[in-house]
Protein backbone atom coordinates (compact mmCIF):
# COMPACT_ATOMS: atom_id res chain seq x y z
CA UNK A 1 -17.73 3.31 34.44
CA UNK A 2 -18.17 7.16 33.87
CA UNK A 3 -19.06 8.55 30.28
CA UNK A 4 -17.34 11.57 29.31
CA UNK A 5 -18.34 13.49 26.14
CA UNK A 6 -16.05 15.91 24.30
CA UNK A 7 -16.29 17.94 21.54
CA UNK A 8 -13.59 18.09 18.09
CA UNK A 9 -13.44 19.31 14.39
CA UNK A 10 -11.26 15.70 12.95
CA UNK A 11 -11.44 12.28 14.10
CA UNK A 12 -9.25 10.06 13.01
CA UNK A 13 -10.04 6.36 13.29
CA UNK A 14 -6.52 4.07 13.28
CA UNK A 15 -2.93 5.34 13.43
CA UNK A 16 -1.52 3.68 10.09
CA UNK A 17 0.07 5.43 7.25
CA UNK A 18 -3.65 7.21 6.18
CA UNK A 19 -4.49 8.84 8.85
CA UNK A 20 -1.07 9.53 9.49
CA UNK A 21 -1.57 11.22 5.89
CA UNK A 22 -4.89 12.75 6.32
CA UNK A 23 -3.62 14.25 9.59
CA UNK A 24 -0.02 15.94 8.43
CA UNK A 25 -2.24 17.58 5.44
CA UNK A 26 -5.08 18.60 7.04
CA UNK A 27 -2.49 20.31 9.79
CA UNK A 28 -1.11 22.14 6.94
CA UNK A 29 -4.25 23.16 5.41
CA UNK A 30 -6.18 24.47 8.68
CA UNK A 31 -3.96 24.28 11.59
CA UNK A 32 -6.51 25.51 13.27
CA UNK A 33 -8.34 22.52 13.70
CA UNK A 34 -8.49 20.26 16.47
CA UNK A 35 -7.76 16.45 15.48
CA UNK A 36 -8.43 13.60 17.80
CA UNK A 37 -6.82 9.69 16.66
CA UNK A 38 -7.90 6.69 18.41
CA UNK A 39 -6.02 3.53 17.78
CA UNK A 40 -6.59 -0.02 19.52
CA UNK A 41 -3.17 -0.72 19.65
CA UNK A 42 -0.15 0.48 21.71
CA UNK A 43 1.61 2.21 18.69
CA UNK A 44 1.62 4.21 15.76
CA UNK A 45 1.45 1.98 12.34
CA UNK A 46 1.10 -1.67 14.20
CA UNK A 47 -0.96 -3.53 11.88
CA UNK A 48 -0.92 -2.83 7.77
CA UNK A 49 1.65 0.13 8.18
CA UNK A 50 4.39 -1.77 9.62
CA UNK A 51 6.96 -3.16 7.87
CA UNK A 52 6.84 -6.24 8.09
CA UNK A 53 3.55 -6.41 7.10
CA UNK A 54 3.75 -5.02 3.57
CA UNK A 55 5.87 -5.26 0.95
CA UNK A 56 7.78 -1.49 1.39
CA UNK A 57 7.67 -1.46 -2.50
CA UNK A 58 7.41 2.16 -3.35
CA UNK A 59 4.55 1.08 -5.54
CA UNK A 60 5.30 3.02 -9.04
CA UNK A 61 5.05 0.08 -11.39
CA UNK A 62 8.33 0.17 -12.17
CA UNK A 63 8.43 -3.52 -11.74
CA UNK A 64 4.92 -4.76 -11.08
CA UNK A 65 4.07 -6.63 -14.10
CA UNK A 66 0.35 -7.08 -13.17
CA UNK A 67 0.03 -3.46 -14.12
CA UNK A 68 0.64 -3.58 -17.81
CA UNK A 69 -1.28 -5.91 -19.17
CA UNK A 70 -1.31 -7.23 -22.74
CA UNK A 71 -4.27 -6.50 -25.19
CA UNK A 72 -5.77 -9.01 -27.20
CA UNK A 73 -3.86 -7.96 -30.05
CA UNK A 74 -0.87 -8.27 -28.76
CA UNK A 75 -0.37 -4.73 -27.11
CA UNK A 76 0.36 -3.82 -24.14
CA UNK A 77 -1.68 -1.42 -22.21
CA UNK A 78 0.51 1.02 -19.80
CA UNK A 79 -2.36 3.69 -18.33
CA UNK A 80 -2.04 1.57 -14.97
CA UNK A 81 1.17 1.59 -15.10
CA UNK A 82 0.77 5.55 -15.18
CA UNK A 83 -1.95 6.16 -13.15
CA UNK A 84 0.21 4.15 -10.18
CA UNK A 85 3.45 6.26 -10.88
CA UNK A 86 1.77 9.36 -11.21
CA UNK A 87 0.27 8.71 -7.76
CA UNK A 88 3.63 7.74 -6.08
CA UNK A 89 5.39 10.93 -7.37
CA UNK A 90 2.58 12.74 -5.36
CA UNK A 91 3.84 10.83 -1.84
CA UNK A 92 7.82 11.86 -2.89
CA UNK A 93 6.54 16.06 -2.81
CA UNK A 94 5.10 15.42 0.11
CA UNK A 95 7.22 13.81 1.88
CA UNK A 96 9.97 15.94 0.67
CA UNK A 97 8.18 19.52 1.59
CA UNK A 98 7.58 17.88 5.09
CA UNK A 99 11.96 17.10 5.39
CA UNK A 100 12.46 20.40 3.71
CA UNK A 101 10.48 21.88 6.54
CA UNK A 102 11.84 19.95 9.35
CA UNK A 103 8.55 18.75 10.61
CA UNK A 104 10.08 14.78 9.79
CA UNK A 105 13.76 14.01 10.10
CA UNK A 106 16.43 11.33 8.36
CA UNK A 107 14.49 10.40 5.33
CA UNK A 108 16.79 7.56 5.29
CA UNK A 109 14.72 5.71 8.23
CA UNK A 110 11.93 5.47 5.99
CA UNK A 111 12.97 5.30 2.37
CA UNK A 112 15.97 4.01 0.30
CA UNK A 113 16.94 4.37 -3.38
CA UNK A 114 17.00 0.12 -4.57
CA UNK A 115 16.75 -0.97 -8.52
CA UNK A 116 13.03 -2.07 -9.22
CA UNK A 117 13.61 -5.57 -11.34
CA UNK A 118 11.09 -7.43 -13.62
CA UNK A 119 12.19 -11.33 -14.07
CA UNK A 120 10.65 -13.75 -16.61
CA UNK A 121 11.25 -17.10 -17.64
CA UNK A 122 9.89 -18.95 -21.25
CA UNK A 123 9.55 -17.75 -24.67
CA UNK A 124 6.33 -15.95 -24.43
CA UNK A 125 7.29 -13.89 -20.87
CA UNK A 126 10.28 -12.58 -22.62
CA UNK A 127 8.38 -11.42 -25.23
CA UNK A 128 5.89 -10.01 -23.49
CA UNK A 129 9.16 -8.10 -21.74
CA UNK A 130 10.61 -6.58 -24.53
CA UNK A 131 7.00 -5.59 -25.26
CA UNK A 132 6.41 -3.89 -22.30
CA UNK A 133 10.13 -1.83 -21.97
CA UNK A 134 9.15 -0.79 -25.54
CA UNK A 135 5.40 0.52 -24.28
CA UNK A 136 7.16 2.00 -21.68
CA UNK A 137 10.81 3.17 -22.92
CA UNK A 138 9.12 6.93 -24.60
CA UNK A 139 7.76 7.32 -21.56
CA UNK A 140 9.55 10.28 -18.93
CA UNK A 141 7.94 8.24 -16.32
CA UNK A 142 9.88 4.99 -16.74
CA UNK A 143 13.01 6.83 -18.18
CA UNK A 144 16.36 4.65 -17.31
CA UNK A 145 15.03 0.70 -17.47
CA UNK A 146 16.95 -1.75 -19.41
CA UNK A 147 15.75 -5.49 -20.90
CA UNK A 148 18.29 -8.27 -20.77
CA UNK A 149 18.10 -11.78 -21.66
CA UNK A 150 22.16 -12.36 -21.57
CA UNK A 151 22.75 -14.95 -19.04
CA UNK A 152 25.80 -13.48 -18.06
CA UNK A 153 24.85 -9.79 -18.01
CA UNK A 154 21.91 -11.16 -15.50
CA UNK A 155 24.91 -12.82 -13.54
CA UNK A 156 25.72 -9.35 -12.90
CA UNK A 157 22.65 -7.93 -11.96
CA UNK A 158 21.09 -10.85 -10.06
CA UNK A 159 23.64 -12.77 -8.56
CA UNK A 160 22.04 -15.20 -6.11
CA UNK A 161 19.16 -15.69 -8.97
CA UNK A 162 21.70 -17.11 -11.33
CA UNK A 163 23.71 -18.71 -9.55
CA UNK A 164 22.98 -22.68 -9.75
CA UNK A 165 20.50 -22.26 -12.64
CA UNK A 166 20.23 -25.68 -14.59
CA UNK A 167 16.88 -24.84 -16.78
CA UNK A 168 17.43 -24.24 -20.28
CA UNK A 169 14.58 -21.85 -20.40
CA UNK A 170 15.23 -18.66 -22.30
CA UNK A 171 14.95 -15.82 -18.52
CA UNK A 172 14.95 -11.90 -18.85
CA UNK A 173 14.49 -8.83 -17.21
CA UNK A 174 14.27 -5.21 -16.53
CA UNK A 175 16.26 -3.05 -14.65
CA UNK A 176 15.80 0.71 -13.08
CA UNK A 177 17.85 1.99 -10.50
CA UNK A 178 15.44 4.35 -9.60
CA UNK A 179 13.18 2.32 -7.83
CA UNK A 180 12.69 2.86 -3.92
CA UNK A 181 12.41 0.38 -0.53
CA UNK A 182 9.62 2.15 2.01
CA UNK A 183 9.87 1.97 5.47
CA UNK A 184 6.25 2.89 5.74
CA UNK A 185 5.94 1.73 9.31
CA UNK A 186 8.79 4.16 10.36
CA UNK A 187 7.19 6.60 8.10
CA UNK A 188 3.57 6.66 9.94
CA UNK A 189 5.92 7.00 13.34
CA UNK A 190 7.46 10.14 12.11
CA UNK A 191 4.19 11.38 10.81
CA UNK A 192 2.47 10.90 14.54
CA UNK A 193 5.22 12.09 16.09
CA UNK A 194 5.28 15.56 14.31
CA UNK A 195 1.70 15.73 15.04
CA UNK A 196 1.99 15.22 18.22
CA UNK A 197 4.36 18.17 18.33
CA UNK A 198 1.21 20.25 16.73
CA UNK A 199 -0.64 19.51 19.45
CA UNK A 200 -3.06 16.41 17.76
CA UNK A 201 -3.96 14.28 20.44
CA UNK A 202 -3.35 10.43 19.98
CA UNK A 203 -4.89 8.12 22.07
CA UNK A 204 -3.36 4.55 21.74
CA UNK A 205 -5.30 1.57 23.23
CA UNK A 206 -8.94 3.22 22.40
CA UNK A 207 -10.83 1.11 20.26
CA UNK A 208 -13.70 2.29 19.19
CA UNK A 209 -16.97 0.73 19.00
CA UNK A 210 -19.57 2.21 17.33
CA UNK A 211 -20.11 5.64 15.11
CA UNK A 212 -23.73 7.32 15.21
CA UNK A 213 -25.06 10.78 13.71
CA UNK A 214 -26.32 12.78 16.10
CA UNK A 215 -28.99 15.39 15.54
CA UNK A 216 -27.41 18.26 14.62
CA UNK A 217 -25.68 16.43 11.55
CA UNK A 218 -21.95 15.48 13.00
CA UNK A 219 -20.83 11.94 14.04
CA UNK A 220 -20.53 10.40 17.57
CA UNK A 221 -18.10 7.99 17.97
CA UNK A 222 -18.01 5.64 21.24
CA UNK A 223 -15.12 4.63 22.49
CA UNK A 224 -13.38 1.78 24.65
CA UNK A 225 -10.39 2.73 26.73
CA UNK A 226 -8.70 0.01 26.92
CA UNK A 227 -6.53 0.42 29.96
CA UNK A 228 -9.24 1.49 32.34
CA UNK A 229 -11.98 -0.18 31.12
CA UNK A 230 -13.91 2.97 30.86
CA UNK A 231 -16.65 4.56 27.45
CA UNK A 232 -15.74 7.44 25.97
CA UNK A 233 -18.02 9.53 23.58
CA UNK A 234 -16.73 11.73 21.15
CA UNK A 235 -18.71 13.98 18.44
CA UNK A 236 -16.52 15.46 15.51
CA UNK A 237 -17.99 17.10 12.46
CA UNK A 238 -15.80 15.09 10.39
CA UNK A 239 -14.75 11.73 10.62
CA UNK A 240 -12.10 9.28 8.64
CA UNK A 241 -11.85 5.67 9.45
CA UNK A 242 -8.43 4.65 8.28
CA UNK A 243 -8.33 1.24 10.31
CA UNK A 244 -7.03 -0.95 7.42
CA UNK A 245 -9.36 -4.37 7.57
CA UNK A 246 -10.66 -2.83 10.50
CA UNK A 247 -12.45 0.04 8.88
CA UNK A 248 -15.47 -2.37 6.68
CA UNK A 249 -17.36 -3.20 10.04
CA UNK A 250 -17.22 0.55 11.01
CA UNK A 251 -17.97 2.05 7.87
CA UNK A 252 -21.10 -0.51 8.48
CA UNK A 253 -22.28 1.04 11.96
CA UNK A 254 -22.49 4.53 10.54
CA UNK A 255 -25.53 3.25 8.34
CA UNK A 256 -24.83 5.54 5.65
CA UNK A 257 -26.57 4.35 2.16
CA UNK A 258 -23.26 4.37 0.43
CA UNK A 259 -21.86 1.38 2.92
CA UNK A 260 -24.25 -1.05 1.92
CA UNK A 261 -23.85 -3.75 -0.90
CA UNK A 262 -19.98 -3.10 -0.09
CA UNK A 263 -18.57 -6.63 1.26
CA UNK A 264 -14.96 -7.64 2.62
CA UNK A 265 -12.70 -10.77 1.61
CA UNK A 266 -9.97 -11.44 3.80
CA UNK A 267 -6.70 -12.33 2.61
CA UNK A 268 -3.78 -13.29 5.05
CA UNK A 269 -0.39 -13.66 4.03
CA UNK A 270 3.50 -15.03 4.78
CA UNK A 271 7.14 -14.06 4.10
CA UNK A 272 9.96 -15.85 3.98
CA UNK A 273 12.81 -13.68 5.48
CA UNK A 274 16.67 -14.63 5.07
CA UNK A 275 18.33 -14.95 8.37
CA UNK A 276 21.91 -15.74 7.07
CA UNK A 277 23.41 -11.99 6.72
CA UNK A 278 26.12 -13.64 3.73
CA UNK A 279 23.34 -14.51 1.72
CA UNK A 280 21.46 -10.95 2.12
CA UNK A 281 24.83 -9.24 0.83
CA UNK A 282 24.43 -10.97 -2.57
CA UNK A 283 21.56 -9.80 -3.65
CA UNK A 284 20.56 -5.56 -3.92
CA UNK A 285 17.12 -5.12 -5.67
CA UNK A 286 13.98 -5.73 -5.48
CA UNK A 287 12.74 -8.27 -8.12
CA UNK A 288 9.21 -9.08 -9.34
CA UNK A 289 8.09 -12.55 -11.30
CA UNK A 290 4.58 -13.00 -12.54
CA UNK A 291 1.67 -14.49 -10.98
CA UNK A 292 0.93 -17.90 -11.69
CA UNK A 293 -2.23 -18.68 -13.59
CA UNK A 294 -5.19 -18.48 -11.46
CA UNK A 295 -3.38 -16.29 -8.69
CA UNK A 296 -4.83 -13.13 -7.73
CA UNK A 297 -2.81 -9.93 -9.07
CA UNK A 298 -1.15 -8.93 -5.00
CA UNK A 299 0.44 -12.54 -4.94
CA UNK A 300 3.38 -11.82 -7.56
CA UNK A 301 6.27 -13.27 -6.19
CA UNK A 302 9.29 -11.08 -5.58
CA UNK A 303 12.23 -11.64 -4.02
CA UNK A 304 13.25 -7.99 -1.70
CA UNK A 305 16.33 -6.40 -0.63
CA UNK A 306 14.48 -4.42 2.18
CA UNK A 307 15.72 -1.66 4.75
CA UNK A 308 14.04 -2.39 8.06
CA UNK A 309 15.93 -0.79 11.23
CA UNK A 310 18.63 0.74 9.47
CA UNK A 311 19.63 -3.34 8.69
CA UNK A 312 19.39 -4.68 5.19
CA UNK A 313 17.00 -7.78 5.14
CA UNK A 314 15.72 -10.35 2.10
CA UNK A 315 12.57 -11.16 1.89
CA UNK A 316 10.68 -13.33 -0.29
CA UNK A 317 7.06 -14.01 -0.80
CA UNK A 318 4.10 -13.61 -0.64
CA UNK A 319 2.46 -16.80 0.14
CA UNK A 320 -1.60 -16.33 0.15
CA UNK A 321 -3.71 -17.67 2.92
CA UNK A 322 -6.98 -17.48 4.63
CA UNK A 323 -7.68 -16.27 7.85
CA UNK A 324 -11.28 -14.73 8.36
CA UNK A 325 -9.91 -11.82 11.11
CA UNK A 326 -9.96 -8.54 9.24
CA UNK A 327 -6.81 -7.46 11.31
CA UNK A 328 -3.93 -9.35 12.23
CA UNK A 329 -5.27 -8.98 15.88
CA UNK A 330 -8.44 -9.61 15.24
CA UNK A 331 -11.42 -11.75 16.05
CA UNK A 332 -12.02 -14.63 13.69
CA UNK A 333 -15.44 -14.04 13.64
CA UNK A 334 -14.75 -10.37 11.82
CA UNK A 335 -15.73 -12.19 8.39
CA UNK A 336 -19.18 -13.32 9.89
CA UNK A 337 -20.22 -10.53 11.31
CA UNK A 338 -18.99 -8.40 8.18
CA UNK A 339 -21.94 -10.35 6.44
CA UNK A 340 -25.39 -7.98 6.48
CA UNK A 341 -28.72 -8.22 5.00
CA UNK A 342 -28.02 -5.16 2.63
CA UNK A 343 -24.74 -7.18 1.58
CA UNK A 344 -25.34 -10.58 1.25
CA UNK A 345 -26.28 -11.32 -2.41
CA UNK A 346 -22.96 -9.43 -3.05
CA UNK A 347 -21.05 -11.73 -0.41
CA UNK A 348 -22.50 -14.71 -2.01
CA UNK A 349 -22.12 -13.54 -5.43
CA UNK A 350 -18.24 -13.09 -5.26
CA UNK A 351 -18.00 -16.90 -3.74
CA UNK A 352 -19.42 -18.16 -6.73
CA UNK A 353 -17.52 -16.11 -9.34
CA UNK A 354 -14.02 -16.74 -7.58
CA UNK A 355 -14.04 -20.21 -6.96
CA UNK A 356 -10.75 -20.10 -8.65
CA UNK A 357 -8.91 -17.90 -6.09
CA UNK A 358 -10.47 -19.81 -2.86
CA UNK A 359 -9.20 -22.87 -4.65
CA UNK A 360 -5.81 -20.94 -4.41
CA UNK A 361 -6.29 -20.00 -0.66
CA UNK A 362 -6.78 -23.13 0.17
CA UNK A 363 -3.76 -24.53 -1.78
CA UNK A 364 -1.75 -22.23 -0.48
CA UNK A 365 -2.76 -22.28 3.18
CA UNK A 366 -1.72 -26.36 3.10
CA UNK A 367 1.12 -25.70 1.67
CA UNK A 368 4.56 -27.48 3.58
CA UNK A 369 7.88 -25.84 4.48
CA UNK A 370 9.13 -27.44 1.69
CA UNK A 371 6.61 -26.29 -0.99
CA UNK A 372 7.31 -23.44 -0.10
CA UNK A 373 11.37 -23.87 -0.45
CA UNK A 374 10.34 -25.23 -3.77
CA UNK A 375 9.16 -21.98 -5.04
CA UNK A 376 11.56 -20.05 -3.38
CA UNK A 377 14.18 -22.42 -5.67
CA UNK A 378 12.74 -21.29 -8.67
CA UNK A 379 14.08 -17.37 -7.85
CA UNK A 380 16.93 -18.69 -5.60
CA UNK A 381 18.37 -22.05 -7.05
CA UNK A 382 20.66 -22.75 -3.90
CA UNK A 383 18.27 -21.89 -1.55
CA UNK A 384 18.98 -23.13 1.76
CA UNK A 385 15.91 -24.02 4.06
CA UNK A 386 18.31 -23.11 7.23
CA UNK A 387 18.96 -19.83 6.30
CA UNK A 388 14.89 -18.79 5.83
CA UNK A 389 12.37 -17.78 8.19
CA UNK A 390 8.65 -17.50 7.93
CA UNK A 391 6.89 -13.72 8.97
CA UNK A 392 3.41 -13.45 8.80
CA UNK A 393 2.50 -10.26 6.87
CA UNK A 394 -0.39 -7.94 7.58
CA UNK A 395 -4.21 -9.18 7.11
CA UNK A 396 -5.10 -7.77 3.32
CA UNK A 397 -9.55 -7.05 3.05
CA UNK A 398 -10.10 -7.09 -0.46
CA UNK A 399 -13.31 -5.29 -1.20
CA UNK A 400 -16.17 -6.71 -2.73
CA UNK A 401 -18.88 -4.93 -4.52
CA UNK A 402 -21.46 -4.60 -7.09
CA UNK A 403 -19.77 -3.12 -10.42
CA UNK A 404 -20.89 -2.58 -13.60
CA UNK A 405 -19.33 -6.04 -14.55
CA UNK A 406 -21.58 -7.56 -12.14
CA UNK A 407 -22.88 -8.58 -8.66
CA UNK A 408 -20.38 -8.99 -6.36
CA UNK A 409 -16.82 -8.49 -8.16
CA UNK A 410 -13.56 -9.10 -5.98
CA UNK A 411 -11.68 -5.00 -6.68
CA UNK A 412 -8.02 -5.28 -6.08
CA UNK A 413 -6.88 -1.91 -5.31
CA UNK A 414 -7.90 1.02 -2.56
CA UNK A 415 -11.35 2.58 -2.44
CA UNK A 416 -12.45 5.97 -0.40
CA UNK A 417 -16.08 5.47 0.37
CA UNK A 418 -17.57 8.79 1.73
CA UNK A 419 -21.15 9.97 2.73
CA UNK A 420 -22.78 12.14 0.16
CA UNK A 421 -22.12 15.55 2.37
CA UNK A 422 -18.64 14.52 3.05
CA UNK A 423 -19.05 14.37 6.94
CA UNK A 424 -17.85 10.75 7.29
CA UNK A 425 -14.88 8.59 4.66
CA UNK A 426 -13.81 5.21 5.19
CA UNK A 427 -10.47 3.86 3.02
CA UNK A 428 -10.78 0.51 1.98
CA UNK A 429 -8.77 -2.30 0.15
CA UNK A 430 -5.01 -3.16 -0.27
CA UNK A 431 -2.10 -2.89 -2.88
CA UNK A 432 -1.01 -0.48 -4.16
CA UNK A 433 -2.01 1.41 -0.99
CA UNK A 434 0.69 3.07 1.04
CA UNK A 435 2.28 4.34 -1.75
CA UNK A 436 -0.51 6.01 -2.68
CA UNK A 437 -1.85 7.05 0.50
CA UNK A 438 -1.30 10.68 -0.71
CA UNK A 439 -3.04 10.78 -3.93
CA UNK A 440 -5.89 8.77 -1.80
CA UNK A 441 -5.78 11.20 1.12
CA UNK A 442 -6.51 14.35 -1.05
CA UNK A 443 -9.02 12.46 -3.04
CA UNK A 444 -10.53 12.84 0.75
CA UNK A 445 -10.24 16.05 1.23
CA UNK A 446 -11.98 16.64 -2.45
CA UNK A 447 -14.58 14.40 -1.35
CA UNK A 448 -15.37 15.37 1.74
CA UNK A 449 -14.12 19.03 1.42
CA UNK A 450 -15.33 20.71 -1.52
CA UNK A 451 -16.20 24.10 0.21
CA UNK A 452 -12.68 24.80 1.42
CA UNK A 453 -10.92 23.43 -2.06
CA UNK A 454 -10.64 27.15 -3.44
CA UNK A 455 -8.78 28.32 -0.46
CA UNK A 456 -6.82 25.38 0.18
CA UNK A 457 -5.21 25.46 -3.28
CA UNK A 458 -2.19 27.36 -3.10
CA UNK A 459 -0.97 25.40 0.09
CA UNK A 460 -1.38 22.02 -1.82
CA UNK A 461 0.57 23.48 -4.55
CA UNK A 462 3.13 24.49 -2.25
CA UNK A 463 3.14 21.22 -0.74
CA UNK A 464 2.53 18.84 -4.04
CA UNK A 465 4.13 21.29 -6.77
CA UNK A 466 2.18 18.99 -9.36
CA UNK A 467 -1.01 19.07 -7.89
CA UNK A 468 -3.93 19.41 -10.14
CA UNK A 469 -1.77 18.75 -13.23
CA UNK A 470 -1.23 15.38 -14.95
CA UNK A 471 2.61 14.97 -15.23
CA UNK A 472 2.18 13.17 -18.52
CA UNK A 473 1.15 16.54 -20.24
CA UNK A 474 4.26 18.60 -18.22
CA UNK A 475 7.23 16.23 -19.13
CA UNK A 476 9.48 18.53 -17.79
CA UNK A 477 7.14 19.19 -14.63
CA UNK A 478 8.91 14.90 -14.40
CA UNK A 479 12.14 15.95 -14.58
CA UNK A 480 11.71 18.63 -12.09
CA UNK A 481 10.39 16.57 -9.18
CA UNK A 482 12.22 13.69 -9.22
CA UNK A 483 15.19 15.19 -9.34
CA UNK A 484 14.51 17.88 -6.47
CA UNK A 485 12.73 14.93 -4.36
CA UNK A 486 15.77 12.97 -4.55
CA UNK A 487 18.13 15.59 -3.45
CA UNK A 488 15.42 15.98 -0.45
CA UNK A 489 14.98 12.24 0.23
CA UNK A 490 18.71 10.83 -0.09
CA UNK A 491 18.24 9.39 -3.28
CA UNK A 492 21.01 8.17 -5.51
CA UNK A 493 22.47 10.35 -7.66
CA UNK A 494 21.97 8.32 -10.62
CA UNK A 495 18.36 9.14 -10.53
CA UNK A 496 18.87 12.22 -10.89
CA UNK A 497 21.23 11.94 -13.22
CA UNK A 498 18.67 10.11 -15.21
CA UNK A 499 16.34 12.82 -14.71
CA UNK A 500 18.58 15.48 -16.41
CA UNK A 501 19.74 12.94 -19.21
């Protein structure tokens, strides 16, 4: 067992769609830089990245109803909704200056223009759906989405939804073609393959083990080769842990004061995918219910059209469980040993405020083939249980921490936690994630890069054309970019119709 040391400028801790992110910017911004990635696995975007292990919703809250939430007087309030789509327009320039440049190919393989539904059923859901298309209808954002609540219009749209229905229930929903299926496990490929060509060097089954500052201020990272057996150490002024669940229990070994009181609730989950190719044909969009009472906000059921392997698929889901491995391949003692004296009263502290959603787990977790069939039925009337499949999706670590509305509150959403001179981030949390991972990635590089901001300016503009403005104040800035990153992309047409209407 020999130790070898080496020197870099980046490391980059897990080969998923962030670091995949971090890595094609920071390329752009100082190619100069050497990068290192180590990632346990054999492959590029394995575990959250992959496609089957996330939804591929190109998160703009088009259709997410959990993101426009009604007021108490009746209102609804749409700066999520906003925030979220504002973000996602962010990941189309980039992606489209890195096809426009040739350094990824085929957009196709990784994303696909698919209308982004909302469905509803009862008198107080439809409502609350005209509601919302109202809130949102002024907006440039959300230009192009219709409301129905005529059966037979919805016939049209939603096919296999309809089809069968015996409930009397008033149903309705929203419609906007210019919603998007992400392949963002064939996206993170592409993105490690072009930095490969830049001469980053990616170092599949490395897992490493611990992270420790050294004395002249950078980070040493020790590292397990997994095919030899052998310890690697590795100093880099600047390191990102972008290891999904994985990335709590190393943000813990670095010791830094803003990693403490931070805890990590695990969240596993399942699909149902269609395996009966007649049924997939009837059905193109991607359509969103809302959460049963007492469900946590990332277990909306929706019913997919998805593009995985060039194949069209349906999906449905998700169903919530428990596991306590913060990785699909990991150890189910991760949750245990996530638990630490600085974080404990925060740990302990969320377990007694969400009673409610570990009552859910737990539900959900026993529930039978069947149950599950039964809420498939109430998207898919005819539902066969021959023609579904059950996937397990990727391991979800929801973050836990001490907020301002009290000890140990359950966050839904993705967190950068950095150290206070920027020499070490972490990226925690789920949904709306991968979409976002741009937006989140330069929120990195502001963090943890402050000095070279100035400098770096003119690139990111070049790269992001709306970077450092909010789109909301430059409406036409809207029109601009969604039109020009659907020409780059292979978007329909119709969008960009819609943006010129």
């Amino acid at each position: 067992m020999s130790n070898s040391q080496t020197k870099t400028d980046v490391i980059l801790i897990g080969a998923g769609v962030m670091s995949a992110t971090l890595g094609s910017l920071l390329k752009e911004l100082a190619p100069e830089w050497e990068i290192k990635v180590f990632e346990k696995l054999a492959n590029a975007g394995e575990e959250s990245s992959n496609e089957w292990n996330n939804a591929g919703t190109g998160h703009s809250a088009l259709c997410e109803l959990n993101y426009t939430s009604e007021k108490s007087d009746g209102s609804i309030d749409i700066s999520k909704a906003i925030k979220i789509n504002e973000q996602f327009q962010l990941s189309r320039q980039f992606w489209s200056y890195l096809v426009n440049r040739n350094l990824i190919g085929n957009p196709k393989d990784f994303i696909m223009p698919i209308p982004h539904m909302s469905l509803v059923q009862g008198t107080e859901n439809v409502a609350f759906l005209k509601n919302r298309l109202e809130a949102l209808s002024d907006n440039p954002l959300f230009q192009g989405m219709e409301f129905s609540d005529n059966p037979e219009k919805l016939k049209e749209w939603i096919p296999l939804i309809m089809e069968g229905r015996t409930s009397n229930e008033p149903i309705a929903a929203t419609k906007i073609d210019s919603g998007t299926d992400v392949n963002f496990g064939a996206l993170t490929r592409k993105l490690f393959d072009h930095l490969k060509s830049e001469n980053v060097e990616i170092n599949y089954k490395h897992s490493v083990e611990d992270i420790k500052r050294t004395s002249d201020g950078s980070w040493e990272v020790k590292v397990h080769n997994i095919e030899n057996g052998r310890i690697e150490y590795h100093t880099a002024k600047f390191v990102f842990i972008g290891g999904g669940g994985g990335s709590l229990p190393l943000l813990q070994k670095t010791g830094i004061p803003e990693s403490k009181q931070i805890g990590g609730f695990p969240v596993s989950g399942l699909f149902m995918v269609c395996n009966n190719p007649e049924v997939v044909a009837q059905h193109h969009a991607k359509v969103y219910g809302k959460a049963k009472v007492g469900a946590p906000p990332m277990s909306v059921p929706h019913l997919d059209t998805r593009f995985i392997d060039n194949k069209k698929s349906l999906l449905f889901g998700p169903f919530a469980g428990f596991s306590p491995k913060f990785l699909k391949t990991g150890s189910n003692l991760d949750l245990i040993g996530s638990v630490k004296p600085n974080n404990l009263f925060t740990m302990l502290a969320a377990g007694l405020k969400e009673m409610g959603l570990t009552k859910y787990l737990i539900q959900q977790v026993l529930l039978s083939n069947e149950k599950r069939m039964e809420e498939l039925r109430e998207f898919i009337p005819n539902a066969n249980s021959d023609d579904w499949d059950i996937v397990v999706a990727g391991q979800r670590v929801q973050v836990i921490k001490d907020t301002d509305a009290g000890k140990g509150t359950l966050q839904f959403g993705t967190e950068v936690v950095s150290a206070a001179d920027g020499s070490v981030a972490a990226l925690l949390g789920a949904s709306p994630g991968a979409s976002t991972a741009v937006h989140v990635m330069l929120e990195v590089l502001d963090k943890c890069f402050p000095q070279h901001m100035k400098e770096w300016e003119p690139k990111l503009k070049e790269m992001i054309p709306s970077y450092g403005l909010s789109l909301m104040e430059n409406p036409e800035l809207i029109h601009e970019i969604q039109s020009s990153t659907a020409k780059t992309l292979g978007l329909s047409d119709k969008e960009q119709e819609l943006a010129y209407s």
